[in-house]
Structures are given as structure tokens and as C-alpha cells.
N, C-alpha and C. Protein backbone atom coordinates (compact mmCIF):
# COMPACT_ATOMS: atom_id res chain seq x y z
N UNK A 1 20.27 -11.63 10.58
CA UNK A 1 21.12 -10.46 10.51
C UNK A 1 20.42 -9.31 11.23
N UNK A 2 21.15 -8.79 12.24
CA UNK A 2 20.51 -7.53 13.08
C UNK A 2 20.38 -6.35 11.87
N UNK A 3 19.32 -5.78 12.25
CA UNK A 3 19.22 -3.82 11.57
C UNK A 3 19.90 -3.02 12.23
N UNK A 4 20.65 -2.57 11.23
CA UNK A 4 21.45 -1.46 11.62
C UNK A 4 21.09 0.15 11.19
N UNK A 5 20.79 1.06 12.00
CA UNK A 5 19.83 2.13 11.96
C UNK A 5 20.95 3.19 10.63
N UNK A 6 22.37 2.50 10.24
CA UNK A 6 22.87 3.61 9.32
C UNK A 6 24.39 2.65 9.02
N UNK A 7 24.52 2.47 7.96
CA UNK A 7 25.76 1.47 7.40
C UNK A 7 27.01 2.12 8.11
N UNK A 8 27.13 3.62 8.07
CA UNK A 8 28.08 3.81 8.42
C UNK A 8 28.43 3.71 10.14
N UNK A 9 27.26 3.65 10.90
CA UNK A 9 27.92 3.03 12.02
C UNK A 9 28.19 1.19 12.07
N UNK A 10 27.79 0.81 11.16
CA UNK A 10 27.63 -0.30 10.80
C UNK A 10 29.76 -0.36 10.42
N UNK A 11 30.07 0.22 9.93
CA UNK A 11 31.46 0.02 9.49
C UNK A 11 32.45 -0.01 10.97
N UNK A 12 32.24 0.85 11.61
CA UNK A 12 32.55 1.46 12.55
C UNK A 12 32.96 0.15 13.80
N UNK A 13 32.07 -0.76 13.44
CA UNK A 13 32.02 -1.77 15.16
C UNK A 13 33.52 -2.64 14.89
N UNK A 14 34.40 -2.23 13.39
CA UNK A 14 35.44 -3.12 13.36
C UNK A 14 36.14 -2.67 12.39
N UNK A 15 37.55 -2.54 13.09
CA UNK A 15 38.72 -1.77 11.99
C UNK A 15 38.34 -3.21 10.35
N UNK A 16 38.09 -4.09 10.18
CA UNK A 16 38.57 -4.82 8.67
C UNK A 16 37.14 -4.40 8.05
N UNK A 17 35.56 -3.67 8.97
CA UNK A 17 34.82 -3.37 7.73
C UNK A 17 34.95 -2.69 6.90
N UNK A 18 34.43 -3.19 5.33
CA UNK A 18 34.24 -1.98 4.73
C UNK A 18 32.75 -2.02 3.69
N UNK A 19 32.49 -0.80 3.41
CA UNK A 19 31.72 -0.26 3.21
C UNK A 19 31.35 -0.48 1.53
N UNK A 20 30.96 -1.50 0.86
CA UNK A 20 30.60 -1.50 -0.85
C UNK A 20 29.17 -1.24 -0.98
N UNK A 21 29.17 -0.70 -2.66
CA UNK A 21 28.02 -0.53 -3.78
C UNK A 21 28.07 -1.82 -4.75
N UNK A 22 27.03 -2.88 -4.31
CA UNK A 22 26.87 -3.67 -5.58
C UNK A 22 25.38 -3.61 -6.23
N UNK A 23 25.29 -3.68 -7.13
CA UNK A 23 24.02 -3.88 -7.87
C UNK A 23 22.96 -2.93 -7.57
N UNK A 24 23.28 -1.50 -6.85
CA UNK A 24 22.41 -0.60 -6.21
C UNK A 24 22.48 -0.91 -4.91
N UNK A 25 22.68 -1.70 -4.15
CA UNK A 25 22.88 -2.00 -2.70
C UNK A 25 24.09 -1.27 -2.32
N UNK A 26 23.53 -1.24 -0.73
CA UNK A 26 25.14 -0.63 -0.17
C UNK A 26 25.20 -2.28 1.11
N UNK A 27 26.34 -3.03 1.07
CA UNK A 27 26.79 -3.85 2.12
C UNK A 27 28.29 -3.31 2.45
N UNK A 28 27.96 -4.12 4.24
CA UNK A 28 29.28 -4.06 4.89
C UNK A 28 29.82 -5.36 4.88
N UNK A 29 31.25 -5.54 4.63
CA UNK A 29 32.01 -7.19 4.34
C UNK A 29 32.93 -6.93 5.43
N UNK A 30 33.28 -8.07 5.92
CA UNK A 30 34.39 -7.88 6.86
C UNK A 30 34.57 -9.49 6.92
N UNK A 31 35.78 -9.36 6.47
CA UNK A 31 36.70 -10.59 5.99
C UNK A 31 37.04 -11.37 7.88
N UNK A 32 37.39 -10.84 8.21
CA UNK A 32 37.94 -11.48 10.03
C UNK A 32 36.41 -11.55 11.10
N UNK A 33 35.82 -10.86 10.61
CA UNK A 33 34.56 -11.06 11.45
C UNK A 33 33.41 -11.09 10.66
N UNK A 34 32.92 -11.98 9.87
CA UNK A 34 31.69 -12.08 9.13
C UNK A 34 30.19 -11.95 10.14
N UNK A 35 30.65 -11.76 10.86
CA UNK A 35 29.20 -11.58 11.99
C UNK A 35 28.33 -10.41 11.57
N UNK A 36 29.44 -9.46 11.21
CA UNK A 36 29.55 -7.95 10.89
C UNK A 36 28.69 -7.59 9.57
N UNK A 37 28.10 -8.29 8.61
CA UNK A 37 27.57 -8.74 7.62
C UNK A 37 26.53 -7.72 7.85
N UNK A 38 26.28 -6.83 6.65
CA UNK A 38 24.99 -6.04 6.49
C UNK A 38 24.96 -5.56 5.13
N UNK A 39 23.69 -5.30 5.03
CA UNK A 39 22.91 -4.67 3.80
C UNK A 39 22.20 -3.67 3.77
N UNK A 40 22.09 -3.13 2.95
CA UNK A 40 21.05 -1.72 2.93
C UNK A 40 20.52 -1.41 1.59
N UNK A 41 19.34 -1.15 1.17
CA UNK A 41 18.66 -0.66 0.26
C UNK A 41 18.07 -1.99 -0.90
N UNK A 42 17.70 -2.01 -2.07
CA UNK A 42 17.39 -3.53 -2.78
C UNK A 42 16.26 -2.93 -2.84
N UNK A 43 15.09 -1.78 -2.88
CA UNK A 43 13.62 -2.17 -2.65
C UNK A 43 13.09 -1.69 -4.20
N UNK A 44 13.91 -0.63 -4.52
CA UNK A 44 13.34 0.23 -5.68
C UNK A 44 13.72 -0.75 -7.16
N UNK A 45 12.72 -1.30 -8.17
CA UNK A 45 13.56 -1.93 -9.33
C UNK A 45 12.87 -1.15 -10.93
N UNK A 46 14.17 -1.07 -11.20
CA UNK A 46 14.03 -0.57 -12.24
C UNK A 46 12.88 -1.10 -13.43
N UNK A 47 12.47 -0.05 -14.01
CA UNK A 47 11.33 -0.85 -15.18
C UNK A 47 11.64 -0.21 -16.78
């Protein structure tokens, strides 16, 4: 999976991304082009 320097241009390369919050993460899903696949954040865990 390429790095993408900011999710929200990350949304941007295709009208079906969009932009979710799961589990403290932010990913981009895109149902017609899964290429499009990204993640952001996961490092900090709670104690």
C-alpha cells in the first residue's frame, strides 16, 4: 500500500472514496476501486 502524505487527498483520487474512523484509525474504502485502500494513525495504545 503506497503513503499517502494526508487522507484527505487520499479521498480525492476517486469520486466512490470515502473517508472512515474505526477503532481510532482513520481509512479510505472505496468499494469500485480497492486499489485506493489507505490507513492512517494505529501507533498510540491505550493503557
Amino acid at each position: 500500500m503506497k503513503v499517502v502524505n494526508s487522507l484527505k487527498s487520499a479521498k480525492t483520487r476517486h469520486p466512490d472514496c470515502r473517508v472512515v474512523r474505526r477503532r481510532g484509525k482513520v481509512y479510505v474504502i472505496c468499494k469500485s476501486n480497492p486499489r485506493f485502500k489507505a490507513r492512517q494513525g494505529g501507533g498510540a495504545k491505550k493503557g
